[in-house]
C-alpha atoms as a PDB file:
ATOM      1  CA  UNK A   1      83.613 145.291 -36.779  1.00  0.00           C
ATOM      2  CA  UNK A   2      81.639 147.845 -35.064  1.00  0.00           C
ATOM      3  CA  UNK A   3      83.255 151.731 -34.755  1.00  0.00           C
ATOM      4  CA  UNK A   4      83.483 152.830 -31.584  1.00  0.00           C
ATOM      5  CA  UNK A   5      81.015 156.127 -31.079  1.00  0.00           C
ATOM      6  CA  UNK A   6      82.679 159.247 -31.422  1.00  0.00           C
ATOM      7  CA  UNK A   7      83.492 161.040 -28.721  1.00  0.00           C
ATOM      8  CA  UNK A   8      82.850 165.192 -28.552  1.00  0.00           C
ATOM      9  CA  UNK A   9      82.280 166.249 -25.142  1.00  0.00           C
ATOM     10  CA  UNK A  10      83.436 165.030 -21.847  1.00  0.00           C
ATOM     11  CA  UNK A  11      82.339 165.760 -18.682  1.00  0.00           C
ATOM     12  CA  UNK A  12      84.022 165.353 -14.933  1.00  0.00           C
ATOM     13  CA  UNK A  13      81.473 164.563 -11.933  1.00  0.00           C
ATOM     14  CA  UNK A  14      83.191 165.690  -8.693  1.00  0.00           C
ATOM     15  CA  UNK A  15      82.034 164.441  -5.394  1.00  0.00           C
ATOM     16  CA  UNK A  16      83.942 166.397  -2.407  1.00  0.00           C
ATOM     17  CA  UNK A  17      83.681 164.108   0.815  1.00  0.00           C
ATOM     18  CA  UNK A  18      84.293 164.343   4.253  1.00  0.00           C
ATOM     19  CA  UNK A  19      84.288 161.126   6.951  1.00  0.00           C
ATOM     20  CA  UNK A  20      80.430 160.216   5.379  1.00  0.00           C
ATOM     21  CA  UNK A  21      79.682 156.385   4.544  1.00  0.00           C
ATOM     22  CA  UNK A  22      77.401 157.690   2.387  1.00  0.00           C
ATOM     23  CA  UNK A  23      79.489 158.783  -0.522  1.00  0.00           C
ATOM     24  CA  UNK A  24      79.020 154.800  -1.031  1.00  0.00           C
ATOM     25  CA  UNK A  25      75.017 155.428  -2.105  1.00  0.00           C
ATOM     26  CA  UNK A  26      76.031 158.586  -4.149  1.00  0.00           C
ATOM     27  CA  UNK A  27      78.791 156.788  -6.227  1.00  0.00           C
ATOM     28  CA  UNK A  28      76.730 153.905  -6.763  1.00  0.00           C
ATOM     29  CA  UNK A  29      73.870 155.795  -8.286  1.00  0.00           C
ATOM     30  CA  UNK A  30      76.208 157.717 -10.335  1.00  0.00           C
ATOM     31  CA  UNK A  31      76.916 154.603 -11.852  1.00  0.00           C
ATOM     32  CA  UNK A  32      73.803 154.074 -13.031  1.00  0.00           C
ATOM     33  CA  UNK A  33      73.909 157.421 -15.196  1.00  0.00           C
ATOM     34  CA  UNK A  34      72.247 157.589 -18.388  1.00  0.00           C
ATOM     35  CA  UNK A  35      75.164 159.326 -20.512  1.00  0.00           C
ATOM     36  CA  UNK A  36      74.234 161.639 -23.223  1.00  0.00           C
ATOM     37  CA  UNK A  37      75.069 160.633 -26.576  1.00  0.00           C
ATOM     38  CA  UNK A  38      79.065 161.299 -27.655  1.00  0.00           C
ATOM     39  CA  UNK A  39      79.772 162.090 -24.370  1.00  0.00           C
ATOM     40  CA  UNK A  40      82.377 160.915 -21.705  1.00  0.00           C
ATOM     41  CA  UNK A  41      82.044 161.186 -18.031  1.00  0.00           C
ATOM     42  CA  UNK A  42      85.037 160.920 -15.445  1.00  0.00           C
ATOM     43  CA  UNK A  43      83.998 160.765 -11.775  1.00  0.00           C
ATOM     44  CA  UNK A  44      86.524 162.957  -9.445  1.00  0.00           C
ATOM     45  CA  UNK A  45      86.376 162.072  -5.758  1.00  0.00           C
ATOM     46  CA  UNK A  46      88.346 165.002  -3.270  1.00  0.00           C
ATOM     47  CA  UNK A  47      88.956 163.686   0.165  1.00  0.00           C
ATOM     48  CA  UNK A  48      88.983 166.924   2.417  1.00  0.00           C
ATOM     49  CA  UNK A  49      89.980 164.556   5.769  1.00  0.00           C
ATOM     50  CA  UNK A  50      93.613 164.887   6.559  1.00  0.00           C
ATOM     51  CA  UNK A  51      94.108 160.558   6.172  1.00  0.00           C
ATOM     52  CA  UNK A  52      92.819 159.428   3.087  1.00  0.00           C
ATOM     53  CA  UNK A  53      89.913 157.362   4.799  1.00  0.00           C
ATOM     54  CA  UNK A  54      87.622 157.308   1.468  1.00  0.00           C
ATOM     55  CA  UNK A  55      90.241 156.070  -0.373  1.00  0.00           C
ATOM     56  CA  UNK A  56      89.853 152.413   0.104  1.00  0.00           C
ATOM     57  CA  UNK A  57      85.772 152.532  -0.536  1.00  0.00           C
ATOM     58  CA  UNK A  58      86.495 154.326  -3.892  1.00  0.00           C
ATOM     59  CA  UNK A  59      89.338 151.603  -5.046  1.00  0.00           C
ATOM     60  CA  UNK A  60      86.604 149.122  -3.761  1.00  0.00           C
ATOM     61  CA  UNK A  61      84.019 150.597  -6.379  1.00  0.00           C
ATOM     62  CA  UNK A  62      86.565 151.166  -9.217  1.00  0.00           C
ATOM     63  CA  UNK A  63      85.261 147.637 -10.900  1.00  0.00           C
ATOM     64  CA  UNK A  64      81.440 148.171 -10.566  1.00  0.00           C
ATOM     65  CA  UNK A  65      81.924 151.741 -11.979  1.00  0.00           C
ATOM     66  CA  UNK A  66      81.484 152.074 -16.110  1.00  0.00           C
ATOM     67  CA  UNK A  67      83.459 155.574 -15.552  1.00  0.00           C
ATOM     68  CA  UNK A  68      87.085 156.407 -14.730  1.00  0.00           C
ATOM     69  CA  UNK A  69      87.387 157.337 -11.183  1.00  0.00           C
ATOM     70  CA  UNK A  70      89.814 160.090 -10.063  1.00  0.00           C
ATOM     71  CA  UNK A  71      90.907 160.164  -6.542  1.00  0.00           C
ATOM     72  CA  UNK A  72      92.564 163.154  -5.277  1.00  0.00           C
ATOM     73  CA  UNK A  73      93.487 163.537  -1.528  1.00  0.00           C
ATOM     74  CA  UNK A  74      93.645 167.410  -0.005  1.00  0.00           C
ATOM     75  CA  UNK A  75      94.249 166.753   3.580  1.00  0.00           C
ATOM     76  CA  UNK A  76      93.040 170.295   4.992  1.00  0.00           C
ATOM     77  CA  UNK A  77      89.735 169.857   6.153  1.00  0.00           C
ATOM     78  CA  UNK A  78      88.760 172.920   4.301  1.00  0.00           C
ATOM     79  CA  UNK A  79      85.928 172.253   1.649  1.00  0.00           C
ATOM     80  CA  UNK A  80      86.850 175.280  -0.601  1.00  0.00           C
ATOM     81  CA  UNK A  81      90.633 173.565  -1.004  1.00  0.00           C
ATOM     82  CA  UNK A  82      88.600 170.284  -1.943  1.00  0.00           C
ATOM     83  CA  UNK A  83      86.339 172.337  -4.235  1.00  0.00           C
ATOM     84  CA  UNK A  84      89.323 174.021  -5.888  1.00  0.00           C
ATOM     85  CA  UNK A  85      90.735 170.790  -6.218  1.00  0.00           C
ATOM     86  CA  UNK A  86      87.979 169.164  -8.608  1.00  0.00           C
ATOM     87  CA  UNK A  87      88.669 172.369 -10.991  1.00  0.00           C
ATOM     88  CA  UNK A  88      92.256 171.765 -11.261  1.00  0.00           C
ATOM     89  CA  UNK A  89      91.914 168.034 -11.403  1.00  0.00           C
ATOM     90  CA  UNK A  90      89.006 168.653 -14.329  1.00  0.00           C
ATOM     91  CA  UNK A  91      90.365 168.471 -17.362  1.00  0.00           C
ATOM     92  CA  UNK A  92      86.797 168.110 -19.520  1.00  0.00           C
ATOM     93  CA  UNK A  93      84.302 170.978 -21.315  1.00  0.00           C
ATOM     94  CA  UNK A  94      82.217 170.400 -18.241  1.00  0.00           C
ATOM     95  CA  UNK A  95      82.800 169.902 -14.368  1.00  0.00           C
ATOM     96  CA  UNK A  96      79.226 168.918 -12.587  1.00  0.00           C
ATOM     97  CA  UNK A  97      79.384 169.083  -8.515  1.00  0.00           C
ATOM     98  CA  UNK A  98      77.005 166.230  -6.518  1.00  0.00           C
ATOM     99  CA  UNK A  99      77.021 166.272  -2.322  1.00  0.00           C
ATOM    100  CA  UNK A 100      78.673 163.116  -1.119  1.00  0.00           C
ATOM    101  CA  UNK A 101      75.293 162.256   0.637  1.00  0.00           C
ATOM    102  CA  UNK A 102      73.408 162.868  -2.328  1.00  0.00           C
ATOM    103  CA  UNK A 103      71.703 160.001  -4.680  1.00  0.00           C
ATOM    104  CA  UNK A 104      71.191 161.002  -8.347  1.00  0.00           C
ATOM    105  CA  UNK A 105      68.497 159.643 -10.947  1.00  0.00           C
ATOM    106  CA  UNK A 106      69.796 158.031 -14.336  1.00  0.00           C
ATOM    107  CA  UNK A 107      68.387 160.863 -16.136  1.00  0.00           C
ATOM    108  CA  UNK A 108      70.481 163.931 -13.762  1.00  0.00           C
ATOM    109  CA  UNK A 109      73.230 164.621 -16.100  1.00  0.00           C
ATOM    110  CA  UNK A 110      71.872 164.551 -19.547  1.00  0.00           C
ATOM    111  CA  UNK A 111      69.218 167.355 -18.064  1.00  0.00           C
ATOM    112  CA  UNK A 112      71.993 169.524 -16.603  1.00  0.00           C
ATOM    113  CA  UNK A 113      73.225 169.368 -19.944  1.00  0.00           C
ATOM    114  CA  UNK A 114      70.467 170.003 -22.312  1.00  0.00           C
ATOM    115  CA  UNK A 115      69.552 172.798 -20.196  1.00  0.00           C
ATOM    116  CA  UNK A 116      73.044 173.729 -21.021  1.00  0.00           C
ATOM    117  CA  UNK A 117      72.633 173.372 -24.820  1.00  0.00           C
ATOM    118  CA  UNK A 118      69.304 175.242 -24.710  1.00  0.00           C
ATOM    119  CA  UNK A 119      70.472 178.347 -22.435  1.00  0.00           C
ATOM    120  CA  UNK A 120      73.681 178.014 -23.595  1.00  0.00           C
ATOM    121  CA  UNK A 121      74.320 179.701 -19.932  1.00  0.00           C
ATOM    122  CA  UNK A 122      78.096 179.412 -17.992  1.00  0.00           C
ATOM    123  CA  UNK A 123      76.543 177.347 -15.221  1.00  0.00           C
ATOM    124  CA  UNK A 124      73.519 175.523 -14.781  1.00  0.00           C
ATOM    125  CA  UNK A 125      71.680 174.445 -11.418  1.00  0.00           C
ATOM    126  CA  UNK A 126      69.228 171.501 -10.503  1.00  0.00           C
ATOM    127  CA  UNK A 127      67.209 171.151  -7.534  1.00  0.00           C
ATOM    128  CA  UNK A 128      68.023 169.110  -4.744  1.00  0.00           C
ATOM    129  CA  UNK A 129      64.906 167.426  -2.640  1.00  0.00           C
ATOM    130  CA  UNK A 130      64.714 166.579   0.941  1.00  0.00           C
ATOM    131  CA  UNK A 131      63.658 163.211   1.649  1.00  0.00           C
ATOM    132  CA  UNK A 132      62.654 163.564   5.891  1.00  0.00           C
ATOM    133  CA  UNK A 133      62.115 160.444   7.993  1.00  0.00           C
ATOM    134  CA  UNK A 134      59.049 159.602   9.794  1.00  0.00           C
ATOM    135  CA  UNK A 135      60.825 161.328  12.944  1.00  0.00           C
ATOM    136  CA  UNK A 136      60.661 164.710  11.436  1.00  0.00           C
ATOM    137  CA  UNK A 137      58.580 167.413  12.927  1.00  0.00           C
ATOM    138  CA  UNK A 138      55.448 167.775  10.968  1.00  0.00           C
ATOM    139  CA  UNK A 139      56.111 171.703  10.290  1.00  0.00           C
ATOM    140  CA  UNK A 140      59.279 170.650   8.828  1.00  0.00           C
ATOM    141  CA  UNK A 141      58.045 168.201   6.622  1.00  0.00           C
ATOM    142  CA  UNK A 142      55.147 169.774   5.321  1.00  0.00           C
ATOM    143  CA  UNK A 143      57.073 173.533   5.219  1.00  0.00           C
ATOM    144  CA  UNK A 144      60.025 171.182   2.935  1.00  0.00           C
ATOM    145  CA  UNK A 145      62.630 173.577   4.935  1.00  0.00           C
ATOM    146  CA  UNK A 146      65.955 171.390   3.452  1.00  0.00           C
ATOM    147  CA  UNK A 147      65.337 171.317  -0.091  1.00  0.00           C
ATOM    148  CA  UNK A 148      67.057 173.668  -2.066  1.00  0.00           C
ATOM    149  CA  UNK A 149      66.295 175.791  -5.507  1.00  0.00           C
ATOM    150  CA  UNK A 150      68.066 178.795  -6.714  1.00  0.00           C
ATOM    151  CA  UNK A 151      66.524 182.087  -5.770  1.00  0.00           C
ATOM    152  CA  UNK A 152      65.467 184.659  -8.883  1.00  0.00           C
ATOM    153  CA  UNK A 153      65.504 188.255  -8.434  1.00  0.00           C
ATOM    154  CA  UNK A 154      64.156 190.149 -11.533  1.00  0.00           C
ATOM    155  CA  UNK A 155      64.238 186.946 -13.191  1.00  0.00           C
ATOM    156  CA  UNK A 156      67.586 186.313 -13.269  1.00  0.00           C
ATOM    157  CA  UNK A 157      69.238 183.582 -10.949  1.00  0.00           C
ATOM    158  CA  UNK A 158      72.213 186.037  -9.048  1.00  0.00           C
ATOM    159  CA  UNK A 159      73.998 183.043  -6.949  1.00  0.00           C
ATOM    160  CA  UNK A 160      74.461 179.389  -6.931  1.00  0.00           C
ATOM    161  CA  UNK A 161      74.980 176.491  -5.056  1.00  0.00           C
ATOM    162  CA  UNK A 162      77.837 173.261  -5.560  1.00  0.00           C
ATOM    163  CA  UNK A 163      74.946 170.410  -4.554  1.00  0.00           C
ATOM    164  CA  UNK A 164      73.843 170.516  -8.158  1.00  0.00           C
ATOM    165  CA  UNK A 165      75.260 172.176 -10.779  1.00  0.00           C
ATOM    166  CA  UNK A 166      76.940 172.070 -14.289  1.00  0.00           C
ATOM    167  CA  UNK A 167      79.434 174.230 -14.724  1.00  0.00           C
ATOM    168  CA  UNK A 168      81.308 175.050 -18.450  1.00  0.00           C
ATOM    169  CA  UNK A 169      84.893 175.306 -17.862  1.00  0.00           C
ATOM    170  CA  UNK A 170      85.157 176.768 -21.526  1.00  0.00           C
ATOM    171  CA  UNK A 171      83.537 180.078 -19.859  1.00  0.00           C
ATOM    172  CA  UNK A 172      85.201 183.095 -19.806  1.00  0.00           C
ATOM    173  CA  UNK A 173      83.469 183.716 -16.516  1.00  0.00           C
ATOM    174  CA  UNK A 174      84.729 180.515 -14.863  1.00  0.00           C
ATOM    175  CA  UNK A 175      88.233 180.745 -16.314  1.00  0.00           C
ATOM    176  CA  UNK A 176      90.985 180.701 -13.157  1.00  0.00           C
ATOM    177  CA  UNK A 177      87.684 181.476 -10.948  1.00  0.00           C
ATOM    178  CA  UNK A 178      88.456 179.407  -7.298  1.00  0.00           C
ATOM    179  CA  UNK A 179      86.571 178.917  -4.498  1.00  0.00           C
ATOM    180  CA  UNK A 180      87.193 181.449  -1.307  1.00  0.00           C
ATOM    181  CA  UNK A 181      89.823 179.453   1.315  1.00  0.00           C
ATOM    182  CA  UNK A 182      88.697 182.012   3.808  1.00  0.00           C
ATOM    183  CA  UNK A 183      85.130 180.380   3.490  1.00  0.00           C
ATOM    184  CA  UNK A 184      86.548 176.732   3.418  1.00  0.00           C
ATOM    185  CA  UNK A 185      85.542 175.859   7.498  1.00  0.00           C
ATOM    186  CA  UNK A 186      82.660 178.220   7.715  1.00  0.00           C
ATOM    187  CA  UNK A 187      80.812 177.308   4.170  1.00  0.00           C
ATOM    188  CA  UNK A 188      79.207 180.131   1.699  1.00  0.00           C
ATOM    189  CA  UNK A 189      81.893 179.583  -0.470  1.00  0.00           C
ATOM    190  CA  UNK A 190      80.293 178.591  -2.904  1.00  0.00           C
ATOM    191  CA  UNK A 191      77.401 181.190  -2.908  1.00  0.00           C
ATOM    192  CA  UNK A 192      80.861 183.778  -3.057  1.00  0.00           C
ATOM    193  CA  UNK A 193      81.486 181.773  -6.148  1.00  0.00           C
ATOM    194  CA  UNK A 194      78.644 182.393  -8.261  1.00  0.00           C
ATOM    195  CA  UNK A 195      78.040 185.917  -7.165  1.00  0.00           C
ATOM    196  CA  UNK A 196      81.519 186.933  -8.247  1.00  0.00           C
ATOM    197  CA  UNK A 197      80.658 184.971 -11.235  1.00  0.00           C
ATOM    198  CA  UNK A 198      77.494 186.640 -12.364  1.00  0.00           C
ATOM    199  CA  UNK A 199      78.566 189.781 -11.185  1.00  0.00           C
ATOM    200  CA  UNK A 200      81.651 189.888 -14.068  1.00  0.00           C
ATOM    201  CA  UNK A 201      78.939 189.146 -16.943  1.00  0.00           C
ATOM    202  CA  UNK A 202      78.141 185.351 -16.373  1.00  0.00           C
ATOM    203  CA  UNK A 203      74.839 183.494 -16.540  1.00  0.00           C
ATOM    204  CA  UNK A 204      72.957 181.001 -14.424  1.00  0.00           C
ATOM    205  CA  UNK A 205      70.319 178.599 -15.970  1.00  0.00           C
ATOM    206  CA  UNK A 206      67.918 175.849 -13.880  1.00  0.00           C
ATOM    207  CA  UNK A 207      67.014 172.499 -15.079  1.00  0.00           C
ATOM    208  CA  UNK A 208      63.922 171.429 -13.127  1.00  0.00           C
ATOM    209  CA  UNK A 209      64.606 167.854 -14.206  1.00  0.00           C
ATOM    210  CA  UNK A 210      68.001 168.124 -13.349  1.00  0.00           C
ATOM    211  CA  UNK A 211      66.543 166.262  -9.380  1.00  0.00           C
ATOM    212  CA  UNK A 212      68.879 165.362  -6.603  1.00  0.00           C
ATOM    213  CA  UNK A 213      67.566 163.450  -3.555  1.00  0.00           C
ATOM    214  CA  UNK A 214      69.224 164.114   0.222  1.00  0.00           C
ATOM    215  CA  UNK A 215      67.717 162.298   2.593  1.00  0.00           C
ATOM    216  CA  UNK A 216      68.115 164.566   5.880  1.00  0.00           C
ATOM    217  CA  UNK A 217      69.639 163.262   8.851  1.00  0.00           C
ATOM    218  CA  UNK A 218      68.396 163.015  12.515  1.00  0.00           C
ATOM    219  CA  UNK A 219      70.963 165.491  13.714  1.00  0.00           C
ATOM    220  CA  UNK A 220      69.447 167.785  11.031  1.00  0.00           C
ATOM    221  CA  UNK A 221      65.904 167.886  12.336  1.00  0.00           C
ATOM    222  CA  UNK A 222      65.959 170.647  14.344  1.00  0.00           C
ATOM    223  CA  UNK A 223      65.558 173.951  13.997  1.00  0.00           C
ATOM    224  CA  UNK A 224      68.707 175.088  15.969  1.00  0.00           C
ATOM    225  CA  UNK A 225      70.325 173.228  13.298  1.00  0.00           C
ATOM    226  CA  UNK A 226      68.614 174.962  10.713  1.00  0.00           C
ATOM    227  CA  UNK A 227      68.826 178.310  12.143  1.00  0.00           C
ATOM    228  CA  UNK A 228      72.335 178.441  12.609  1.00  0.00           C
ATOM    229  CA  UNK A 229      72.470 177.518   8.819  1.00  0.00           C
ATOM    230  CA  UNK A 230      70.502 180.476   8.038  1.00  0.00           C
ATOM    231  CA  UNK A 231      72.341 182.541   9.788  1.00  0.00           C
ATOM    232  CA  UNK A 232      75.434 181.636   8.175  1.00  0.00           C
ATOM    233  CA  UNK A 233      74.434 181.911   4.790  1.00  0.00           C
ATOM    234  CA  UNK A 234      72.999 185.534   6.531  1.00  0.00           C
ATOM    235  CA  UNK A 235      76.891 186.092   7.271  1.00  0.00           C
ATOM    236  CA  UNK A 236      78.260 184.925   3.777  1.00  0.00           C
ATOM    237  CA  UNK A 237      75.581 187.287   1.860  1.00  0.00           C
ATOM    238  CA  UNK A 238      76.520 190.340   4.340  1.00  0.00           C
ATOM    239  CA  UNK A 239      80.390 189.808   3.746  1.00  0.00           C
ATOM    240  CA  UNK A 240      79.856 190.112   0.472  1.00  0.00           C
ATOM    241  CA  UNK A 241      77.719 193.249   0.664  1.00  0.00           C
ATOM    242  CA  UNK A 242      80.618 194.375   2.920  1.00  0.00           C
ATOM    243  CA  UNK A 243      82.861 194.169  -0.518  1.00  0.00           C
ATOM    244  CA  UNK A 244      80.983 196.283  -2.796  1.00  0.00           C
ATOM    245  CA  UNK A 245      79.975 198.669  -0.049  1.00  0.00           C
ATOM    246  CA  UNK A 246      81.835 201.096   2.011  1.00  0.00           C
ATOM    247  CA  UNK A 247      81.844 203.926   4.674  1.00  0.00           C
ATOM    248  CA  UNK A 248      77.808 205.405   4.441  1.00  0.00           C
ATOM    249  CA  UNK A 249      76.955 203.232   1.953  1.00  0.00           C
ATOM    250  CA  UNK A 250      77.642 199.716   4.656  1.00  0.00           C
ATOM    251  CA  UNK A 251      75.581 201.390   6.849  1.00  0.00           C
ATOM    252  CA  UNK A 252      72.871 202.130   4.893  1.00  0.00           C
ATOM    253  CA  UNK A 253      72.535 198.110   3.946  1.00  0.00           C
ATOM    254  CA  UNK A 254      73.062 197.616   7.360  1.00  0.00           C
ATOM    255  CA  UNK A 255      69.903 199.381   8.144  1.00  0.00           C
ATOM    256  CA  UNK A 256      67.946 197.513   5.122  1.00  0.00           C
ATOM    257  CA  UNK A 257      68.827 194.375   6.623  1.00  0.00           C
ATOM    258  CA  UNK A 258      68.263 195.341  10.510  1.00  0.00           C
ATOM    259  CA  UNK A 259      64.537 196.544   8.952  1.00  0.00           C
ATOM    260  CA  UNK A 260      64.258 193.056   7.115  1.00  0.00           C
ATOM    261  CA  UNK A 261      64.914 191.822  10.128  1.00  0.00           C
ATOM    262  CA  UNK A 262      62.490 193.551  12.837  1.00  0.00           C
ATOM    263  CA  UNK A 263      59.733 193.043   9.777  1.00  0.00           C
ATOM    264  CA  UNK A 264      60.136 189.062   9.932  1.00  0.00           C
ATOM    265  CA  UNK A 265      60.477 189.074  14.119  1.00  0.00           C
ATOM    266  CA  UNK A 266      56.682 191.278  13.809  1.00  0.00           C
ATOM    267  CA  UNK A 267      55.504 188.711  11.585  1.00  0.00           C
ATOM    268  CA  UNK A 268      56.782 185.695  13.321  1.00  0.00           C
ATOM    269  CA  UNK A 269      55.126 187.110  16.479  1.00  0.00           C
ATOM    270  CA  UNK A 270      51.795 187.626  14.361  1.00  0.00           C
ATOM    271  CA  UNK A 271      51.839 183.800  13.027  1.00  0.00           C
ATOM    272  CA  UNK A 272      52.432 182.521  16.393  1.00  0.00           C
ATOM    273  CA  UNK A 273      49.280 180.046  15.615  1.00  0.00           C
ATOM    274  CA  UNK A 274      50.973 178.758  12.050  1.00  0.00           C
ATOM    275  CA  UNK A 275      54.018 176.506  12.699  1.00  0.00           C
ATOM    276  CA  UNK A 276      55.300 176.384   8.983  1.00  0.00           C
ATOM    277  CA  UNK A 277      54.638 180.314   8.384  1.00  0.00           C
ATOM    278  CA  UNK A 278      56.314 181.180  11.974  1.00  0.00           C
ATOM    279  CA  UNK A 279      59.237 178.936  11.519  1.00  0.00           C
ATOM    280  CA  UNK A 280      59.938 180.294   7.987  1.00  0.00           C
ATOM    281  CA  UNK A 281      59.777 183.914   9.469  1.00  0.00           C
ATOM    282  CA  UNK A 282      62.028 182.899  12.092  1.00  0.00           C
ATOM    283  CA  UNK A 283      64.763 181.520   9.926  1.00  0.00           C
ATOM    284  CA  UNK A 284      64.384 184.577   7.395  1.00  0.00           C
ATOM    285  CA  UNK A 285      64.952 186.630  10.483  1.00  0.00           C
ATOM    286  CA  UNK A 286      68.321 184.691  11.747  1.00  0.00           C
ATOM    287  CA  UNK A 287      69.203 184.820   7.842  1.00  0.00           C
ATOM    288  CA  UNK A 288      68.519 189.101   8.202  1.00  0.00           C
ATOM    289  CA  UNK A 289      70.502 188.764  11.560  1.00  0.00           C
ATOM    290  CA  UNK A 290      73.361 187.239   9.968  1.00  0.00           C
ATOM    291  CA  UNK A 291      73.537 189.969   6.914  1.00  0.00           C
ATOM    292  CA  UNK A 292      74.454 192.873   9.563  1.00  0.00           C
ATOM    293  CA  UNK A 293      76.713 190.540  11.097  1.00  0.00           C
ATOM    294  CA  UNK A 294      78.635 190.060   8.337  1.00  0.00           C
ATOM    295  CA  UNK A 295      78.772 193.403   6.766  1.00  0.00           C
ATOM    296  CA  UNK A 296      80.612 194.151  10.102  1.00  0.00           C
ATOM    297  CA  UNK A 297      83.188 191.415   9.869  1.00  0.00           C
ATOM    298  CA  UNK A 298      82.234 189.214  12.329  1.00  0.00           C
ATOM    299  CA  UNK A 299      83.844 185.383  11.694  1.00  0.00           C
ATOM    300  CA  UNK A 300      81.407 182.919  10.372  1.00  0.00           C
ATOM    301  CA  UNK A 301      80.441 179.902  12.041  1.00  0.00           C
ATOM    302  CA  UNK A 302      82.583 177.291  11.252  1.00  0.00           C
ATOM    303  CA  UNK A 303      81.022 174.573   9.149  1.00  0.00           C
ATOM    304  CA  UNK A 304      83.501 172.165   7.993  1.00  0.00           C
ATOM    305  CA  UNK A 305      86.782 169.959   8.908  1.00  0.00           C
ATOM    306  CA  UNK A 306      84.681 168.158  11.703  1.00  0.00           C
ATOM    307  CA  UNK A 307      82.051 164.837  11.254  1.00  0.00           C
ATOM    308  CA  UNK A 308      79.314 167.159  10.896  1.00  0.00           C
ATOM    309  CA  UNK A 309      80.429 168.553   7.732  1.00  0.00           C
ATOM    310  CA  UNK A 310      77.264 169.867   5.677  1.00  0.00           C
END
């Protein structure tokens, strides 16, 4: 009689979802996850819409899936309640986050986690990669504006992102952490998240490997749409700045920021002739705009808790 394997480590997979079909595509390649050795995996699904409409395409899955599947319903329409959800709900070492219109590769998990075991870091990001349709604009394809990486300043990754990340729940620094409700309809709340996070002594690691693929809607192709995304993650950095500064000391980021932004409207004028370079200048300059906005309180633009949830 063969032993079953030992088990040591198990990990939850939480998918937050929102009215989209395609959570379908993203559960099904989740089943197709090459585990790590001695590891479990759980899959949690949070439905944020206030009637549990995913619910009856998850209990469709349940017998094609080689994992557990945990549904949880928060009916708020607020994706930081949904968020906050998976970390109660998680009851493993680890808690990775996937997009519900996301598709992962077999090999996704077990490099989030070796990059874990090799950085030993609290929380450890992937990439995810844009896949555009023939009907994108050619500066948009070529300039890749919707695929995401973390940012490094002085080498160290400072925020994060919930499209593609491990997270260790045995961390001091993630301990009772929650996402931001305030955030929940306007969306940074997870870039609140991980700054709090690294700013009380926690560390962020990348696994290169660690590829997600998004294929970006029509409605996405534009760059209104991607402006006004700029912008708000412009508004979520500046409320944050807004936190650890006060009085003189707002102002003077205030300034910074108004300075970033006049330098990126001079050289968005000056690459009139470049598409990608212009456009890139542009958004930097709506994501500058956004910064002064928010260190001066004004309300984000909402995000979530209608179909276009993002």
């Amino acid at each position: 009689m063969t032993a079953e394997p030992q088990i040591n480590v198990f990990i939850d997979i939480a998918v937050c979802t929102f009215r989209r079909p395609e959570l379908r595509e993203t559960l099904i390649s989740l089943f197709a996850l090459d585990v790590p050795d001695r590891v479990a995996v759980r899959l949690i699904v949070a439905d944020n819409d206030e009637r549990p409409s995913a619910r009856v395409l998850v209990d469709s899955l349940r017998e094609h899936s080689p994992f557990p599947i945990s549904y949880v319903h928060c009916p708020k329409s607020n994706i930081s309640i949904a968020r906050n959800a998976c970390l109660t709900e998680s009851d493993g070492e680890f808690l990775a986050f996937i997009d519900d219109d996301e598709v992962a590769a077999p090999s996704w998990l077990s490099e989030l986690y070796e990059a874990h075991i090799k950085s030993g870091a609290d929380a450890v990001l992937g990439p995810v990669r844009a896949i555009y349709s023939a009907s994108a604009p050619g500066w948009m394809r070529k300039g890749d504006f919707h695929s995401t990486r973390p940012v490094w300043v002085n080498g160290h990754i400072r925020t994060g992102y919930t499209c593609n990340v491990l997270l260790d729940m045995r961390s001091p620094y993630l301990s009772n952490r929650r996402f931001d409700l305030a955030l929940g309809q306007s969306g940074g709340e997870d870039t609140q998240f991980f700054s709090a996070m690294t700013r009380d002594g926690g560390r962020i690691a990348f696994a290169a490997n660690a590829v997600l693929e998004e294929p970006v809607p029509a409605k996405r192709e534009s760059f209104d749409w991607l402006s006004k995304r700029r912008f708000r993650s412009g508004q979520t950095h500046g409320r944050i700045l807004a936190t650890q500064h006060h009085g003189a000391a707002r102002m003077v980021q205030a300034f910074i920021a108004s300075c970033k932004l006049g330098c990126c409207a001079l050289l968005m004028a000056l690459s009139v002739p470049f598409p990608i370079a212009r456009y890139r200048y542009a958004l930097r300059a709506a994501l500058h705009a956004g910064v002064v906005t928010g260190l001066f309180g004004k309300r984000e633009i909402r995000q979530y808790g209608f179909v276009e949830a993002s």
